[in-house]
Protein backbone atom coordinates (compact mmCIF):
# COMPACT_ATOMS: atom_id res chain seq x y z
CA UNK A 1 19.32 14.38 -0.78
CA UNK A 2 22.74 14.55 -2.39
CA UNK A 3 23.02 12.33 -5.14
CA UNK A 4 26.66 10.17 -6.21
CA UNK A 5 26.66 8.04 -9.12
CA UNK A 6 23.53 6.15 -10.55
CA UNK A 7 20.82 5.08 -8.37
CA UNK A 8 21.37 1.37 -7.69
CA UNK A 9 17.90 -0.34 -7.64
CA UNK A 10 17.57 -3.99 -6.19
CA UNK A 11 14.73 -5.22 -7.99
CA UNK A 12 12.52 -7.89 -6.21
CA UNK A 13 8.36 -8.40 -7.90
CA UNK A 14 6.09 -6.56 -8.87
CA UNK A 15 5.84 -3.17 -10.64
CA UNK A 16 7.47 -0.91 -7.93
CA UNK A 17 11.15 -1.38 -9.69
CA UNK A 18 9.96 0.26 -12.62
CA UNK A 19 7.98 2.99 -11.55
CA UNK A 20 10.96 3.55 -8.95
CA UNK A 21 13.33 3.43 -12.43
CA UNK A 22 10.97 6.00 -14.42
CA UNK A 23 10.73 8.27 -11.27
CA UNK A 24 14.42 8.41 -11.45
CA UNK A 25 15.35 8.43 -14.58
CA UNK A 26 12.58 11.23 -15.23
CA UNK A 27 14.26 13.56 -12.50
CA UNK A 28 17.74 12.72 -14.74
CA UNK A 29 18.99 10.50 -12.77
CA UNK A 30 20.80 7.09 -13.95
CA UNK A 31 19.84 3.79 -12.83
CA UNK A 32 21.40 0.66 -12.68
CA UNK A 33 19.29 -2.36 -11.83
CA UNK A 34 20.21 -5.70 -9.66
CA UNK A 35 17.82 -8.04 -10.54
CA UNK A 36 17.44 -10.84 -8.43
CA UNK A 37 16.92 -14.01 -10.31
CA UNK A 38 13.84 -15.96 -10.65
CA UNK A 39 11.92 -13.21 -8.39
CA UNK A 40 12.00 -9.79 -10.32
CA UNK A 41 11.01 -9.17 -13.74
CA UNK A 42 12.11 -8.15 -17.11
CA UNK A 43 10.73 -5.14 -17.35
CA UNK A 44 14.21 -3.77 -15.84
CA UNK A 45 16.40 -5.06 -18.63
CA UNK A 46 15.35 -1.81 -20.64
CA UNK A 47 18.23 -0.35 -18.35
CA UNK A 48 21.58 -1.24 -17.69
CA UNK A 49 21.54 -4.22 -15.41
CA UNK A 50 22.83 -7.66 -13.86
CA UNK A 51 20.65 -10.28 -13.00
CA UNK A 52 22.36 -11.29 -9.73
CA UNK A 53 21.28 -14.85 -7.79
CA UNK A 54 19.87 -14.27 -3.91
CA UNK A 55 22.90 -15.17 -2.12
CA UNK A 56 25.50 -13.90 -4.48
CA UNK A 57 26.11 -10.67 -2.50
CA UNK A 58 29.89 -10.62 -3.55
CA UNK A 59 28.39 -10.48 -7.41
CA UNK A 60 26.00 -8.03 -6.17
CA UNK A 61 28.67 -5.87 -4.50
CA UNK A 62 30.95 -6.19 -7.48
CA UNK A 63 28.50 -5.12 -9.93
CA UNK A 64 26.86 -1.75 -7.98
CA UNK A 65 30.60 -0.68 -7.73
CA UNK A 66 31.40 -1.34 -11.28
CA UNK A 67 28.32 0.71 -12.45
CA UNK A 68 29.16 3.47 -9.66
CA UNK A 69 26.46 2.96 -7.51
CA UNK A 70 26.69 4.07 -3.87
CA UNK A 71 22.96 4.87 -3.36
CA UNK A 72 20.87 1.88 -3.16
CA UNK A 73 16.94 1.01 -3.07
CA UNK A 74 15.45 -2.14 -2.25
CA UNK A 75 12.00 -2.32 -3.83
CA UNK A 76 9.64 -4.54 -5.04
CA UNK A 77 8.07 -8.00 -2.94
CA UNK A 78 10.45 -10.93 -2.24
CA UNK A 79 9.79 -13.68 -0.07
CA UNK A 80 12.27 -14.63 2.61
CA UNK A 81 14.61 -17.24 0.70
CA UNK A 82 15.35 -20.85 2.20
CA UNK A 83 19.12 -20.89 3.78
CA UNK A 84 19.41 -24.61 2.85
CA UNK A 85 18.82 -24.04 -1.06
CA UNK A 86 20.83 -21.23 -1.12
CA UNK A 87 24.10 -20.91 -3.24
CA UNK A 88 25.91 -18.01 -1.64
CA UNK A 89 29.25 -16.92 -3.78
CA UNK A 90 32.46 -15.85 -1.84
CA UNK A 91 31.00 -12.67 -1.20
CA UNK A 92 28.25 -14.32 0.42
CA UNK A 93 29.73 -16.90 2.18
CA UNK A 94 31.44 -14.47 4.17
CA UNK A 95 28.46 -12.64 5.49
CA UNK A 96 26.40 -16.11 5.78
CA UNK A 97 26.93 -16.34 9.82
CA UNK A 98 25.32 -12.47 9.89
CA UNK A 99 22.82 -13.68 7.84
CA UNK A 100 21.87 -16.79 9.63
CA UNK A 101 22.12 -14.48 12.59
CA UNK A 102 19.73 -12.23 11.25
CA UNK A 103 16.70 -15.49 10.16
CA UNK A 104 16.44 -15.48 13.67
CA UNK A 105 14.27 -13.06 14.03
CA UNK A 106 11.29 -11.06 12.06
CA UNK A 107 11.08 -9.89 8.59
CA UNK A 108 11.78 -6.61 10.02
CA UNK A 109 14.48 -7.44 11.88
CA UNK A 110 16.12 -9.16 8.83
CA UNK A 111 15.87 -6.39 6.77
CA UNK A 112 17.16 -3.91 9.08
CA UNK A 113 20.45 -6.70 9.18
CA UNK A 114 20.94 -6.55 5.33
CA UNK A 115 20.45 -2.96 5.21
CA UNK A 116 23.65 -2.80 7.75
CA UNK A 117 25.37 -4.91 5.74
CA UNK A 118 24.99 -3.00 2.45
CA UNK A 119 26.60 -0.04 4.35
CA UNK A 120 29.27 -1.90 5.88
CA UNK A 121 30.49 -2.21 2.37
CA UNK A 122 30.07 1.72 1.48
CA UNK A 123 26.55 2.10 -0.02
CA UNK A 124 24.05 4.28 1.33
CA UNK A 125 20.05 2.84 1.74
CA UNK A 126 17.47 4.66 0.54
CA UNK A 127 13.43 4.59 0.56
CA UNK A 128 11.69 4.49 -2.89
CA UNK A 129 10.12 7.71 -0.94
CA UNK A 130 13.26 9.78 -0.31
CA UNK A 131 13.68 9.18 -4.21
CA UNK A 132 10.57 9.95 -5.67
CA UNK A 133 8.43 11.16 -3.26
CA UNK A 134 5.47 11.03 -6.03
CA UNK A 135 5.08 7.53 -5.07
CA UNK A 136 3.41 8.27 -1.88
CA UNK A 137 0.02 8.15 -1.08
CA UNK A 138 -1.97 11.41 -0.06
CA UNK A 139 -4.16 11.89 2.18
CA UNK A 140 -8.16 11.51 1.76
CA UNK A 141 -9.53 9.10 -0.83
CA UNK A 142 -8.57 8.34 -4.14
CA UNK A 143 -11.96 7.89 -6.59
CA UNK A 144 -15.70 8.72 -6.45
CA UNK A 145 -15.97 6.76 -2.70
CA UNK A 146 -15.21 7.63 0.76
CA UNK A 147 -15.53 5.40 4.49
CA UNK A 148 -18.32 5.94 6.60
CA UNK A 149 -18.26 6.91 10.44
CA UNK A 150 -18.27 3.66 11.13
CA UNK A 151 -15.35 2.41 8.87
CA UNK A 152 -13.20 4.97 10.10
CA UNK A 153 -13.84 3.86 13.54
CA UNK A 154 -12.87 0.12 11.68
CA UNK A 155 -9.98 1.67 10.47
CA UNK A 156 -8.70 3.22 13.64
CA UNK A 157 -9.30 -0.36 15.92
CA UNK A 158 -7.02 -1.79 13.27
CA UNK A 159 -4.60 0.62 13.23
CA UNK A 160 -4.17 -0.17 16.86
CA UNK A 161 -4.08 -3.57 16.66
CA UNK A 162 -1.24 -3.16 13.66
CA UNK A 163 0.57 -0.88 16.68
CA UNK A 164 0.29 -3.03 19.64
CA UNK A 165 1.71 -6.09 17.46
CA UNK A 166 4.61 -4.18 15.86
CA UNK A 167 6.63 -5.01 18.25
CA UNK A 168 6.65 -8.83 17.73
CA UNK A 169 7.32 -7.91 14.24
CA UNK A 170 3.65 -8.94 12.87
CA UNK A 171 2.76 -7.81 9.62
CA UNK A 172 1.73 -4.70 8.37
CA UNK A 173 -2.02 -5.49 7.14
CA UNK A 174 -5.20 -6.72 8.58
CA UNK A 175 -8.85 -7.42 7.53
CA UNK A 176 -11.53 -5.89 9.33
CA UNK A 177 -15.37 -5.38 9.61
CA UNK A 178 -17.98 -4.51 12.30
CA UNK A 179 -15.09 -3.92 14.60
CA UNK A 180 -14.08 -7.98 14.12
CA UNK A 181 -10.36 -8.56 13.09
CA UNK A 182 -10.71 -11.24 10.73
CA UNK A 183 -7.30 -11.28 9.23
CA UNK A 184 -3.73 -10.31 10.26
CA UNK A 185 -1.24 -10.43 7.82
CA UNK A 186 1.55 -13.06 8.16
CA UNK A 187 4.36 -14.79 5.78
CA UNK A 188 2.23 -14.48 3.03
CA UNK A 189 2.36 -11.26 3.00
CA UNK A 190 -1.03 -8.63 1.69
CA UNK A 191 -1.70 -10.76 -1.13
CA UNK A 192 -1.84 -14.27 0.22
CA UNK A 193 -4.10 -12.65 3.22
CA UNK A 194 -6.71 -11.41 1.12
CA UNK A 195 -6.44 -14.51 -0.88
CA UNK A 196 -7.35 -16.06 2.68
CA UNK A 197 -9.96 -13.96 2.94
CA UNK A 198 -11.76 -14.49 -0.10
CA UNK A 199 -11.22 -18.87 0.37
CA UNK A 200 -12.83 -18.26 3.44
CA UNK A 201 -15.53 -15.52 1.96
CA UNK A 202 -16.15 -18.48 -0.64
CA UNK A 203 -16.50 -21.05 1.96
CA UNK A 204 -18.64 -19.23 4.08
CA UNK A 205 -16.20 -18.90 6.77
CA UNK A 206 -16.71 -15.05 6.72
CA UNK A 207 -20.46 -14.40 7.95
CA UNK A 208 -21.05 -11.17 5.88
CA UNK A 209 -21.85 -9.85 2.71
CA UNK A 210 -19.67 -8.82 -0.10
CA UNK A 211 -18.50 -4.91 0.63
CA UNK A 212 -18.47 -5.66 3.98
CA UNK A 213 -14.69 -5.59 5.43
CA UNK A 214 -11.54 -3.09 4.99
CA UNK A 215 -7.62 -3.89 4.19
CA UNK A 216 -5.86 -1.56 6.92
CA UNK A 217 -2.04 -0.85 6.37
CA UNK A 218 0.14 0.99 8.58
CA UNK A 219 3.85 0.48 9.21
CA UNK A 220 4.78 -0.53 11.70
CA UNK A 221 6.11 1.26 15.18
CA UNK A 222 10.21 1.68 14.61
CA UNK A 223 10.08 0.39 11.06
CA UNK A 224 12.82 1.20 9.16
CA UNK A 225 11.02 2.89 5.89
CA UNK A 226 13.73 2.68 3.52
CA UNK A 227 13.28 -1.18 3.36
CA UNK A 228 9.99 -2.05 4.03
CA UNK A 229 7.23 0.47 3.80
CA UNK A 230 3.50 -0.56 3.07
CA UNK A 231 2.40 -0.35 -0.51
CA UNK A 232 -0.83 -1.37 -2.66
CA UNK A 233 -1.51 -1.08 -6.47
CA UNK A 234 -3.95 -2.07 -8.49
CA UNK A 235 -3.29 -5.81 -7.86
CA UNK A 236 -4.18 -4.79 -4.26
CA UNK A 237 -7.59 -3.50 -5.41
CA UNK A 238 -8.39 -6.59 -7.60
CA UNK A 239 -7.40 -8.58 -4.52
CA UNK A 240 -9.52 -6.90 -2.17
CA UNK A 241 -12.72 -6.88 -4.71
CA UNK A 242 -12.57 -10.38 -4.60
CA UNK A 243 -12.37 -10.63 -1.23
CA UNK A 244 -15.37 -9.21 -1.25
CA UNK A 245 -14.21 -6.03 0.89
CA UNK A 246 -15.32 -2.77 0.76
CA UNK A 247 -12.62 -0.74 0.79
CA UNK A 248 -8.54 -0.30 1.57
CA UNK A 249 -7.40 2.31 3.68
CA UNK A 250 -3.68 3.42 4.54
CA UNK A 251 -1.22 5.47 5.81
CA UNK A 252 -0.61 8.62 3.86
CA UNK A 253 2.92 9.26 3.02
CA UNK A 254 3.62 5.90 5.03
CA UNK A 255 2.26 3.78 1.81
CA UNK A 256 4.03 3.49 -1.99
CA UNK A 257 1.12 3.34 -4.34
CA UNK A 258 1.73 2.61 -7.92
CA UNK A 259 -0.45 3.10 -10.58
CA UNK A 260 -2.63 5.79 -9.23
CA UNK A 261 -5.06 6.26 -12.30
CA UNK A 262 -5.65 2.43 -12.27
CA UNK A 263 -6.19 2.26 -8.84
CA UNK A 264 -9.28 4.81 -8.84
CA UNK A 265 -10.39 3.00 -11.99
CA UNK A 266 -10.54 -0.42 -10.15
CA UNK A 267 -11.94 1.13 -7.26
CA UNK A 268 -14.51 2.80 -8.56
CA UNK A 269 -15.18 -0.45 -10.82
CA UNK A 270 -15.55 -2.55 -7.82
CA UNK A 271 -17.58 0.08 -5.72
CA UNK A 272 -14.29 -0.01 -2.94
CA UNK A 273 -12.86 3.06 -1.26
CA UNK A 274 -9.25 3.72 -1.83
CA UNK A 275 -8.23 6.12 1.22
CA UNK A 276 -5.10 7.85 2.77
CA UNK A 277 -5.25 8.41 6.49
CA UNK A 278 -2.88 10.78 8.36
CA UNK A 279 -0.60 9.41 10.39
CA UNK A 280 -2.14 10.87 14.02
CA UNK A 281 -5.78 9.79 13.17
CA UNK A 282 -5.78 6.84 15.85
CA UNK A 283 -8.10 7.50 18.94
C-alpha cells in the first residue's frame, strides 16, 4: 500500500480511532483526525484534528485537504443520523440529493454511497485492516477456553443464516444456542442486541441457563470491508457475559478486535470463549 500524505482518520465511537491512530503513528505514519461531533471521543485530540459536524462534508473536505490527507479510514460505531435534524454546510448541501438517495436503502448500501463520494472528491478509502493489519483477529481462540462440537456446529448454522440474509442487508451478528436463532442483529447494532438478549435473559424470555448461547459475526456476502467490517472488544465481552452467553465467535481476519490482552482477561473472567473461525469453515 503506497502511502501520500497523513492518514486521514474519520473518527466515529468507541476505541477503534485510537488504536487505528497508534497503529499508524507507530509504523511512522502521520495522522490527522475528523472527529465527528457529539459521536466520537476525545481521546483523538492528542493529534492534530477538527471536530467536524455530520453533515458538514464541505468542512470535512476542506480540512483533510488542508492537512494533506488523500488516504482516508472510517472507523469507529456511528449510528445512521436523522436527515431532518441535519445541518448540512455548502459542501453538504450539494451532495444531500446523493445522500437522500443513498437512506434508501441498507446500512451497507449507504456506506458503500459515501465511500463513492469521498473518492469523487480525490481521496482514497481504506480498511483499518489494509492499515494495520495487527488489528485483525486470528484464527483459533483467544484465552484458556475453546467451543465444543456442538457450538461449532452453532456457529456454522449461524454463519449461514448471517449469509443467506446478507443480501437484504441484515446485520452482521446473531445470538444462538441449541441450534435456535434467538437474536439477529438490527439498527441497534451488536451492542443493543445483546442488550436484548440479556432484558429478555432477565425476563425469562430466553429458556436456558447462563453460558448457554454464542454471539456469531461474519461479514457479510459483497461487503465492502474498508467501511464496515465486524469488530468486538472488550465491551463486546462484558456485553455478552451479561447476556449470559457462553462464548463469541468470529471471522478471522474478517473481524477488528481491539484490546486483545483485555479481551482474554474478560473472557477468561467470565468463563466465555473468544474464537476466530476461518473464513471456509461453513458446512
Amino acid at each position: 500500500m503506497s502511502e501520500t500524505g497523513p492518514l486521514g482518520i474519520i473518527a466515529g465511537a468507541g476505541s477503534f480511532p485510537l488504536a487505528l491512530a497508534r497503529a499508524a503513528t507507530a509504523q511512522g505514519r502521520p495522522v490527522f483526525a475528523l472527529l465527528l461531533k457529539g459521536i466520537a471521543g476525545p481521546d483523538l485530540e492528542a493529534y492534530p484534528h477538527a471536530w467536524i459536524g455530520i453533515g458538514q462534508f464541505g468542512a470535512m473536505v476542506a480540512q483533510a485537504k488542508k492537512a494533506g490527507c488523500r488516504d482516508l479510514v472510517l472507523i469507529g460505531s456511528l449510528v445512521r443520523p436523522n436527515l431532518w435534524t441535519t445541518v448540512p454546510d455548502l459542501g453538504g448541501l450539494r451532495v444531500l440529493p446523493d445522500i437522500v438517495r443513498l437512506f434508501r436503502g441498507g446500512d451497507d448500501h449507504l456506506l458503500r454511497g459515501i465511500a463513492g463520494i469521498f473518492e469523487r472528491h480525490g481521496f482514497r478509502l481504506l480498511g483499518a485492516h489494509e492499515v494495520a493489519p495487527e488489528l485483525l483477529m486470528p484464527k483459533g481462540p483467544l484465552g484458556a477456553l475453546r467451543p465444543s462440537e456442538a457450538d461449532e456446529e452453532d456457529i456454522a448454522l449461524a454463519r449461514q443464516a448471517i449469509a443467506a440474509l446478507g443480501p437484504y442487508d441484515v446485520g452482521q451478528g446473531m445470538v444462538i444456542g441449541s441450534r435456535r436463532i434467538v437474536a439477529v442483529e438490527g439498527a441497534e447494532g451488536t451492542d443493543g442486541m445483546l442488550d436484548r438478549c440479556a432484558t429478555m435473559l432477565a425476563a425469562g424470555r430466553l429458556k436456558w441457563p447462563r453460558g448457554s448461547g454464542i454471539l456469531v459475526k461474519a461479514p457479510k456476502p459483497e461487503q465492502d470491508r474498508r467501511i464496515d467490517m465486524p469488530a468486538i472488544g472488550p465491551g463486546t465481552v462484558a456485553k455478552a457475559a451479561a447476556a449470559g452467553l457462553k462464548g463469541i465467535a468470529v471471522v478471522a481476519g474478517s473481524t477488528l478486535v481491539v484490546d486483545v490482552q483485555e479481551v482474554i482477561r474478560l473472557a477468561d473472567r467470565h468463563g466465555l470463549f473468544v474464537t476466530g473461525v476461518s473464513a471456509g469453515e461453513t458446512p
